[in-house]
C-alpha atoms as a PDB file:
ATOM      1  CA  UNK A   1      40.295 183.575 141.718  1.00  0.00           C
ATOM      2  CA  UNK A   2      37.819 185.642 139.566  1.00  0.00           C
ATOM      3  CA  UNK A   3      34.669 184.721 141.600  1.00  0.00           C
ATOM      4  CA  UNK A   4      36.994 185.801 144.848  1.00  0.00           C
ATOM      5  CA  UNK A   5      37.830 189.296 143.579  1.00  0.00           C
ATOM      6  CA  UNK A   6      34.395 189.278 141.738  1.00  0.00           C
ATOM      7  CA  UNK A   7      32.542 188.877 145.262  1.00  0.00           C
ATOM      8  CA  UNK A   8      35.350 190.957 147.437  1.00  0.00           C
ATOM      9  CA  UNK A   9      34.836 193.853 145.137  1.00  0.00           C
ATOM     10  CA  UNK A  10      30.758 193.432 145.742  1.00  0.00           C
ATOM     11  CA  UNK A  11      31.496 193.380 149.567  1.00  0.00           C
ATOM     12  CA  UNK A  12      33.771 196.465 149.654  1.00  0.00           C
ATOM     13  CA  UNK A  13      32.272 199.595 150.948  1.00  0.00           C
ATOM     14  CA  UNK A  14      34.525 202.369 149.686  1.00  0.00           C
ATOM     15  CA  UNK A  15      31.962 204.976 151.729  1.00  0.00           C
ATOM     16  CA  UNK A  16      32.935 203.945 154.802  1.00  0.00           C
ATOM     17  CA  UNK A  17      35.901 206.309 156.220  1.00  0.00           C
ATOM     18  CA  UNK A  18      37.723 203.423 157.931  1.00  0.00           C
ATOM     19  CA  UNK A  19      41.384 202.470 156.552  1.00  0.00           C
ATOM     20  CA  UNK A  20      40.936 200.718 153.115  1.00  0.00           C
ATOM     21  CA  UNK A  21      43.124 198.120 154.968  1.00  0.00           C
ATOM     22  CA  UNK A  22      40.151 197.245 157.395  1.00  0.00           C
ATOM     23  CA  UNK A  23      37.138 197.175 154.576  1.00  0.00           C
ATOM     24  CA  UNK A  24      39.840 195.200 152.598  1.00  0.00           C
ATOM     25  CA  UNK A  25      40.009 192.593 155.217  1.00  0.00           C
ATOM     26  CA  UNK A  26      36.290 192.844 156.183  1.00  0.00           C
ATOM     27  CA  UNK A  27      35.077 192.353 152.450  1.00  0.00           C
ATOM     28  CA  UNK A  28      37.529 189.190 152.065  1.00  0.00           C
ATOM     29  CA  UNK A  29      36.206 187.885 155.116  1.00  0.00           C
ATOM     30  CA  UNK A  30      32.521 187.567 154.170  1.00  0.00           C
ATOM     31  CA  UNK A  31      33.500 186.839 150.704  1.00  0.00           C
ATOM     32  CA  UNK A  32      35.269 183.589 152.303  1.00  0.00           C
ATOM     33  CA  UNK A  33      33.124 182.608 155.076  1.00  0.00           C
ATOM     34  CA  UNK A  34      29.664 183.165 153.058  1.00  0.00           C
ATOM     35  CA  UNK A  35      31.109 180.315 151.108  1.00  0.00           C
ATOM     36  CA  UNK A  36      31.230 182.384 147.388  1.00  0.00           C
ATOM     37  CA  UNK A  37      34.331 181.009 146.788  1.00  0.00           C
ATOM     38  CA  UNK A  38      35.092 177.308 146.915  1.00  0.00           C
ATOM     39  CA  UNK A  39      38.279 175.559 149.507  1.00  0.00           C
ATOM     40  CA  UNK A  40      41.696 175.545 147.692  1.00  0.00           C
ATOM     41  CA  UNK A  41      41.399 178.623 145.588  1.00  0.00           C
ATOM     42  CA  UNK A  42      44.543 180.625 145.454  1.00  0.00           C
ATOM     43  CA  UNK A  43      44.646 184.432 146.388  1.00  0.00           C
ATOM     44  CA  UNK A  44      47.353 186.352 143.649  1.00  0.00           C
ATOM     45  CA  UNK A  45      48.229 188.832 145.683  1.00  0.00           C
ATOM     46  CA  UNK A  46      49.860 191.179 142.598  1.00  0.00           C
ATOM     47  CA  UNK A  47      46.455 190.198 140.571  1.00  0.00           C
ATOM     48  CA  UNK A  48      44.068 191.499 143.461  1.00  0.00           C
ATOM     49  CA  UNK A  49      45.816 194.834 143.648  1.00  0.00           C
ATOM     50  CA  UNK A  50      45.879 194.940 139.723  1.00  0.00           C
ATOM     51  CA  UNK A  51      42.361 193.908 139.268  1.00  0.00           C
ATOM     52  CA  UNK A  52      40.545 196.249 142.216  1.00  0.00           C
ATOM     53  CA  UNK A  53      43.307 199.124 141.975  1.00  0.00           C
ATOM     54  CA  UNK A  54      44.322 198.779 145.216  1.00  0.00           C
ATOM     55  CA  UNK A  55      48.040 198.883 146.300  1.00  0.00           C
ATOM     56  CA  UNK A  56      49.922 195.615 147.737  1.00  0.00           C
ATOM     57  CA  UNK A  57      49.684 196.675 151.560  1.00  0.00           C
ATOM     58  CA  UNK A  58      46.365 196.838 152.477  1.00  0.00           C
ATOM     59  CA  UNK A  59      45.951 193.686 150.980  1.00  0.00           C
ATOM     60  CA  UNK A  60      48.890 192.013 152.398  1.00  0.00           C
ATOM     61  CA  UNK A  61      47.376 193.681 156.032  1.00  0.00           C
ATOM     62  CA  UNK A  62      44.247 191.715 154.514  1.00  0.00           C
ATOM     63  CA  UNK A  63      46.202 188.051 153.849  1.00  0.00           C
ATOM     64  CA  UNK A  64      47.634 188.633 157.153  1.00  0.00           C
ATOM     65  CA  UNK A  65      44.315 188.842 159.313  1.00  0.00           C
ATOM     66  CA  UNK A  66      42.353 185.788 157.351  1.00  0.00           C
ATOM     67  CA  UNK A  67      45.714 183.488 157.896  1.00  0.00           C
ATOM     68  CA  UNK A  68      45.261 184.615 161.972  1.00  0.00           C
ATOM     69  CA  UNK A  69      41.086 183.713 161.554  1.00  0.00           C
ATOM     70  CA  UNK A  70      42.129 180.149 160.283  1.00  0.00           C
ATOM     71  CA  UNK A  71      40.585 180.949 156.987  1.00  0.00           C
ATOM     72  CA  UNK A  72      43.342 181.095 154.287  1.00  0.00           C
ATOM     73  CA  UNK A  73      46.366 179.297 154.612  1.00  0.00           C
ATOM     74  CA  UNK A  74      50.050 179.982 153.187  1.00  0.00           C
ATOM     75  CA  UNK A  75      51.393 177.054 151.587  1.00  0.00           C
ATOM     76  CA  UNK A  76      55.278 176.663 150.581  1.00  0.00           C
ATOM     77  CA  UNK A  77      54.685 176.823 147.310  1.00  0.00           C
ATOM     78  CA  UNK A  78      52.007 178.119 146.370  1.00  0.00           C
ATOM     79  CA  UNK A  79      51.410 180.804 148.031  1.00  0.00           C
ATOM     80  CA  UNK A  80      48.202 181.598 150.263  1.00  0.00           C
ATOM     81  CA  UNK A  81      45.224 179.195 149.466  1.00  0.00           C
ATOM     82  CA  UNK A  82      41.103 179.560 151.041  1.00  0.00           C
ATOM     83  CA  UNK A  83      41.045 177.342 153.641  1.00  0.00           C
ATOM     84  CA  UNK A  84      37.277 178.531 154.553  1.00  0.00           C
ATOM     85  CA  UNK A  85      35.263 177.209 157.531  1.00  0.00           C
ATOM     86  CA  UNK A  86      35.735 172.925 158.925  1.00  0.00           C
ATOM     87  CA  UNK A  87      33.488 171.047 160.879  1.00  0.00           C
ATOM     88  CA  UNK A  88      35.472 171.686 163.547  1.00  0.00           C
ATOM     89  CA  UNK A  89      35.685 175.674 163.527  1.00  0.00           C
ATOM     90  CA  UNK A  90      31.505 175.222 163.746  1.00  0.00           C
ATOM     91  CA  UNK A  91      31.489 173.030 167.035  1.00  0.00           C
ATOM     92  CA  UNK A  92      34.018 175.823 168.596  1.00  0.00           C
ATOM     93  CA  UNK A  93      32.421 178.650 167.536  1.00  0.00           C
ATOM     94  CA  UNK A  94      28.527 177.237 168.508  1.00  0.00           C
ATOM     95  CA  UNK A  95      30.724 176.132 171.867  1.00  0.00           C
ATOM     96  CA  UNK A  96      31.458 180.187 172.489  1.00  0.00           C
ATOM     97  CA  UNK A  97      28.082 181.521 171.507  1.00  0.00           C
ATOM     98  CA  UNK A  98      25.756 179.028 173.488  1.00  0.00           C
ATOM     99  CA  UNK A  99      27.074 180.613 176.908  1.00  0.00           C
ATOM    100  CA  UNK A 100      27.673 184.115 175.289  1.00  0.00           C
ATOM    101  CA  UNK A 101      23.690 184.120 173.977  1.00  0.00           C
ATOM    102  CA  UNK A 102      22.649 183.022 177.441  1.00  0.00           C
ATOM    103  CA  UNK A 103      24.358 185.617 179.599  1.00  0.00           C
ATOM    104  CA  UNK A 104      22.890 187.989 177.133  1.00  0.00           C
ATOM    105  CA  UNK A 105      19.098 187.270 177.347  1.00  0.00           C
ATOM    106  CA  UNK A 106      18.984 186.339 181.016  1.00  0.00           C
ATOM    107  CA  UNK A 107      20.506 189.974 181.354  1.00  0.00           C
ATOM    108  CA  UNK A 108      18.356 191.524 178.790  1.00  0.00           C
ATOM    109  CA  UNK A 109      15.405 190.192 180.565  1.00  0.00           C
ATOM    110  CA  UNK A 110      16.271 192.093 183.921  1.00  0.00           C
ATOM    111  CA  UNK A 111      16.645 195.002 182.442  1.00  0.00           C
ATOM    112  CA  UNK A 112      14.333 195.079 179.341  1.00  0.00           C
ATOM    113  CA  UNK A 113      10.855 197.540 179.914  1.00  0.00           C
ATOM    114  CA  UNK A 114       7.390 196.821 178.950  1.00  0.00           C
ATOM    115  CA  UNK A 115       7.756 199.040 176.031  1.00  0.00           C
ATOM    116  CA  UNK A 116      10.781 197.140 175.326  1.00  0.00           C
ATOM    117  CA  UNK A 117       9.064 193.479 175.651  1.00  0.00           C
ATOM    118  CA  UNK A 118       6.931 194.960 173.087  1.00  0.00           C
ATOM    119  CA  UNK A 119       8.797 196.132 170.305  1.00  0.00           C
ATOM    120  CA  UNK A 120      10.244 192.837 170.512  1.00  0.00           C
ATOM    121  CA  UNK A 121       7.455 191.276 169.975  1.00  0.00           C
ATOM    122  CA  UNK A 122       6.050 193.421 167.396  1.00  0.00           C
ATOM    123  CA  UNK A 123       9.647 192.750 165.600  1.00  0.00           C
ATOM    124  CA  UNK A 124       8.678 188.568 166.127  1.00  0.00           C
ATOM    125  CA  UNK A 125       5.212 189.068 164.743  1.00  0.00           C
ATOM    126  CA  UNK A 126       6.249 190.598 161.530  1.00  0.00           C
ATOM    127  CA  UNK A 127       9.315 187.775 161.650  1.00  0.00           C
ATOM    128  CA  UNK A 128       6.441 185.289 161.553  1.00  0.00           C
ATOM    129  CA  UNK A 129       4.346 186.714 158.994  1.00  0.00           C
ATOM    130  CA  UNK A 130       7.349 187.199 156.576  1.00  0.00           C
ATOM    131  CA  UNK A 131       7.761 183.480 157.094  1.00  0.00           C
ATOM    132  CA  UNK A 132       4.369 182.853 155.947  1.00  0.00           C
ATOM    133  CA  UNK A 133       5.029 184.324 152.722  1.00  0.00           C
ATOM    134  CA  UNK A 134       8.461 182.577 152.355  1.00  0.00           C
ATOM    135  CA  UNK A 135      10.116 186.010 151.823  1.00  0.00           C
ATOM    136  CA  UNK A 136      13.618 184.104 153.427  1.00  0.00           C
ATOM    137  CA  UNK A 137      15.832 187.050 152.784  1.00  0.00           C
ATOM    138  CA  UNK A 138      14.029 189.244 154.846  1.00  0.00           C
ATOM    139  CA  UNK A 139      13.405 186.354 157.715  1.00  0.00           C
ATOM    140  CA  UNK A 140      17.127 186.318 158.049  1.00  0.00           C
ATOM    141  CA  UNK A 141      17.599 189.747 158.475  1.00  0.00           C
ATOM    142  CA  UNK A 142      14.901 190.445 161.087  1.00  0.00           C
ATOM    143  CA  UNK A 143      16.351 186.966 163.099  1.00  0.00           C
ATOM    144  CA  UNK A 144      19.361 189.072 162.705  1.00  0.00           C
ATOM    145  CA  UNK A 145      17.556 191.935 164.206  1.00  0.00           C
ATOM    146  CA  UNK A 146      15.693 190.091 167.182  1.00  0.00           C
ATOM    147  CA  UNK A 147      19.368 189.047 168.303  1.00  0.00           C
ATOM    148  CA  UNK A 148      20.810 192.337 167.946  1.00  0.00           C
ATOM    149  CA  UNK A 149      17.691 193.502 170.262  1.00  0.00           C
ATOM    150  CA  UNK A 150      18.675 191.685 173.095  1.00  0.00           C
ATOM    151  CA  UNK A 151      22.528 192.076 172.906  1.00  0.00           C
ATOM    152  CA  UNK A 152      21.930 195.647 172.697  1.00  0.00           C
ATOM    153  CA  UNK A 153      19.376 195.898 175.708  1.00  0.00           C
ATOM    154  CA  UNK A 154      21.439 193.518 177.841  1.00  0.00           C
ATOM    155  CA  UNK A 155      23.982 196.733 177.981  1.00  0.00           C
ATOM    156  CA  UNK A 156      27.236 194.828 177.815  1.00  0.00           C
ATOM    157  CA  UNK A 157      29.726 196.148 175.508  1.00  0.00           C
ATOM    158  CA  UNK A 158      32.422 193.703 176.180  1.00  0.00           C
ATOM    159  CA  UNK A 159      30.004 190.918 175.680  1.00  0.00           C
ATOM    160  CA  UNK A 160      28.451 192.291 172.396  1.00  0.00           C
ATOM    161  CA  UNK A 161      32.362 193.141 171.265  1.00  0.00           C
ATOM    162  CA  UNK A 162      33.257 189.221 171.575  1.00  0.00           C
ATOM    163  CA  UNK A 163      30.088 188.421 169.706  1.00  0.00           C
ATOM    164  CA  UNK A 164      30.599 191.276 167.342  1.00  0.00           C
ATOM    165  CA  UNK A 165      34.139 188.889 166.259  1.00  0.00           C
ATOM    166  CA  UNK A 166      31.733 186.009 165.206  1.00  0.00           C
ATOM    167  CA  UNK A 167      28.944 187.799 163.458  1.00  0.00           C
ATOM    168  CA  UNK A 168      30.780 186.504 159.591  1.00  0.00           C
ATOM    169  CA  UNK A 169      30.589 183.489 161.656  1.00  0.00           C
ATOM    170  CA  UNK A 170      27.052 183.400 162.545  1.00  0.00           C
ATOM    171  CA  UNK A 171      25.472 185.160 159.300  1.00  0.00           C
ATOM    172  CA  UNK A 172      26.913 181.657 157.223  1.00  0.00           C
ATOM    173  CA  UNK A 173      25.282 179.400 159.696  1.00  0.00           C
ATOM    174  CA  UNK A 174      22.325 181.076 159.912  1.00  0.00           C
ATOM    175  CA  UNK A 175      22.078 181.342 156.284  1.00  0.00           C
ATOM    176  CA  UNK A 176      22.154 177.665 155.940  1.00  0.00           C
ATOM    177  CA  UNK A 177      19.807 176.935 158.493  1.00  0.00           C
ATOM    178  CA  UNK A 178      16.621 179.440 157.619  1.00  0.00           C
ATOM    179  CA  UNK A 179      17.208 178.338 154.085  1.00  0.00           C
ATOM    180  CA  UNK A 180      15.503 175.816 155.650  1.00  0.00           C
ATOM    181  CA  UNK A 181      11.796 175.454 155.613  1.00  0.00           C
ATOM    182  CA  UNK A 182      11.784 173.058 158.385  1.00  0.00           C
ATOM    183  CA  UNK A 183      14.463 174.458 160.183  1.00  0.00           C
ATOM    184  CA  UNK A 184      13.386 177.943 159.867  1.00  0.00           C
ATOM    185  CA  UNK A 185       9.743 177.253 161.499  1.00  0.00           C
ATOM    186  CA  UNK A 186      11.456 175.689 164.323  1.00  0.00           C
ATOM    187  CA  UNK A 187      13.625 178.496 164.739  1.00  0.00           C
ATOM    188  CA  UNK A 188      11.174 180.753 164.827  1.00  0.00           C
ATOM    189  CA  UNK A 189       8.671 178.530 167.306  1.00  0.00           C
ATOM    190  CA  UNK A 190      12.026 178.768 169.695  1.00  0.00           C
ATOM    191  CA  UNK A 191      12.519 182.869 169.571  1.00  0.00           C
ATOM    192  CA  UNK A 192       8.882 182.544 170.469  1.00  0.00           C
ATOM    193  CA  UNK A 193       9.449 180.389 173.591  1.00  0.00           C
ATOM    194  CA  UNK A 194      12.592 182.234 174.176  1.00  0.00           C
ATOM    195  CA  UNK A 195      10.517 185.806 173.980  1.00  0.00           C
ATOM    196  CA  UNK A 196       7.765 184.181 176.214  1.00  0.00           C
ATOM    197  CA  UNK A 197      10.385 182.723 179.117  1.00  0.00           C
ATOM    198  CA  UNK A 198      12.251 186.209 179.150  1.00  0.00           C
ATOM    199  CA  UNK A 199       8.718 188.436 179.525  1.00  0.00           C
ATOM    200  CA  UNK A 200       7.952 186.108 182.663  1.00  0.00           C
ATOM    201  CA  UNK A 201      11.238 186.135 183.960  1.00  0.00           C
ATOM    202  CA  UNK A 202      11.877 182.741 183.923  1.00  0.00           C
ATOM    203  CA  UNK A 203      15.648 182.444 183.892  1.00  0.00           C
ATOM    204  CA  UNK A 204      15.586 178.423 184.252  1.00  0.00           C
ATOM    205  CA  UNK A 205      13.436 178.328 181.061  1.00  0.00           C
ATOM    206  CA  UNK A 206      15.227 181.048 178.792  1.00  0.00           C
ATOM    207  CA  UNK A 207      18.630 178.872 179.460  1.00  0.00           C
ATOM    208  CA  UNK A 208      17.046 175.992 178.774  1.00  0.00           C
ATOM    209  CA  UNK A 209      15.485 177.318 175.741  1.00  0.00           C
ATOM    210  CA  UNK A 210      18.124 178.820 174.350  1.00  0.00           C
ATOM    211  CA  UNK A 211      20.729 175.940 174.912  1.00  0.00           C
ATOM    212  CA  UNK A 212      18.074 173.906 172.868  1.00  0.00           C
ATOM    213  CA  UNK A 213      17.634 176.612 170.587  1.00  0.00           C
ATOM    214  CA  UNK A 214      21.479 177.061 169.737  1.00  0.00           C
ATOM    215  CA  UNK A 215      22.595 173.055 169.813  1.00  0.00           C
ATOM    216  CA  UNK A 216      19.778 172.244 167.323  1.00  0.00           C
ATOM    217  CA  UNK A 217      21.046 174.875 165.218  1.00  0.00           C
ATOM    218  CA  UNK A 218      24.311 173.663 165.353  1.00  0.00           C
ATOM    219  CA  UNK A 219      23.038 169.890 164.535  1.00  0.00           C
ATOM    220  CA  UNK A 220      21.071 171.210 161.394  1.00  0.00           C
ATOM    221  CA  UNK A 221      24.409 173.216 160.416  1.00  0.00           C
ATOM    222  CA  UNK A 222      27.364 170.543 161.028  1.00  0.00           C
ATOM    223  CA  UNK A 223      24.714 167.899 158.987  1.00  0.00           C
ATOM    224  CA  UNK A 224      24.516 170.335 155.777  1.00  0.00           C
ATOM    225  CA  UNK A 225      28.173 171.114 155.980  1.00  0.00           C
ATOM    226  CA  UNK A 226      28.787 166.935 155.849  1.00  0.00           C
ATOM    227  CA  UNK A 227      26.174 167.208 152.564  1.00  0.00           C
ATOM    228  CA  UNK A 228      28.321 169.973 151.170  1.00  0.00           C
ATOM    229  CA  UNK A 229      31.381 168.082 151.467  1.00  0.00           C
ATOM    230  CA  UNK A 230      32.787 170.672 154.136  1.00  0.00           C
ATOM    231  CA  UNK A 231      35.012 168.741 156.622  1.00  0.00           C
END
């Protein structure tokens, strides 16, 4: 309970002028699905408010919206628990982004520009030389960045407002993966091949690519969870 309100309290951005309902829920989110707190740690709804100095609503709005995500439960009893992410919430959400992350870049690629083709591969060189000096933190973020590129360029809001609902989602497993060494080269030899199939056009290629890309991903990710104990 103290490392959950430790790490919630961390996540909370106070300066952003949304409802303190929505950073509430947003903060407990990541502090659950980044896997700060262990499974089966109960949420004390009267020692959260007490503790961050926030009233009981907000964080009830909170409890509310990670019970609907799967990822606290509310046990007779005892009150709401972390439930966190399974096995199985992985395959599902891996199962919505494969086709989600190929509409995206065979669109992208249509309507990218030279200049565009460019910057993204100015953004992938600098990927690959932070890689060669190991600096993983900021590996993540650009990977973050090079699929943020496309999403944004393939000029789809609806599409990038679904993905937008698994980005918590996606920053865990990605974590776990470029942690990696020999996951994270891979990864990076794939954004390559994916860059490369979308600058030629080569639809067939790009979904094959990133198909590949994604489902070895999600192998690498489901195998650590099992190692972690997550089922």
């Amino acid at each position: 309970m103290d490392d959950f309100i430790r790490e919630t309290e961390k996540s909370l951005d106070l300066s952003d002028n949304r409802p303190i309902k929505e950073l509430l829920y947003e903060a407990m989110q990541k502090t659950i699905i980044l896997g700060e707190v262990g499974t089966g740690v109960r949420i004390n709804e009267k020692e959260v408010s007490r503790r961050m100095n926030i009233s009981r609503t907000p964080i009830r709005y909170a409890l509310k919206q990670l019970e609907n995500d799967g990822l606290v439960s509310h046990i007779q009893g005892k009150g709401v628990v972390i439930r966190g992410i399974s096995i199985k919430d992985a395959y599902e959400i891996y199962a919505i982004r494969i086709p989600l992350d190929v509409l995206a870049s065979a669109t992208a690629m249509n309507k990218m520009t030279d200049e565009d083709f460019d910057k993204l591969n100015q953004l992938l060189i600098e990927t690959e030389r932070l890689n060669e000096i190991d600096d993983v933190d900021n590996v993540i973020k650009r990977i973050s960045e090079f699929n943020e590129f496309i999403y944004t360029k393939a000029d789809m809001p609806r599409l990038k407002s679904i993905s937008y609902k698994l980005r918590e989602y996606l920053i865990y497993f990605r974590d776990i993966s470029i942690r990696s060494r020999e996951r994270r080269d891979k990864a990076l030899l794939e954004h390559r091949i994916i860059y490369d199939s979308m600058r030629l056009k080569d639809r067939s290629s790009l979904e094959r690519i990133t198909k590949q890309h994604l489902e070895s991903s999600q192998k690498f990710v489901i195998r650590e969870m099992q190692k972690r104990k997550i089922n």
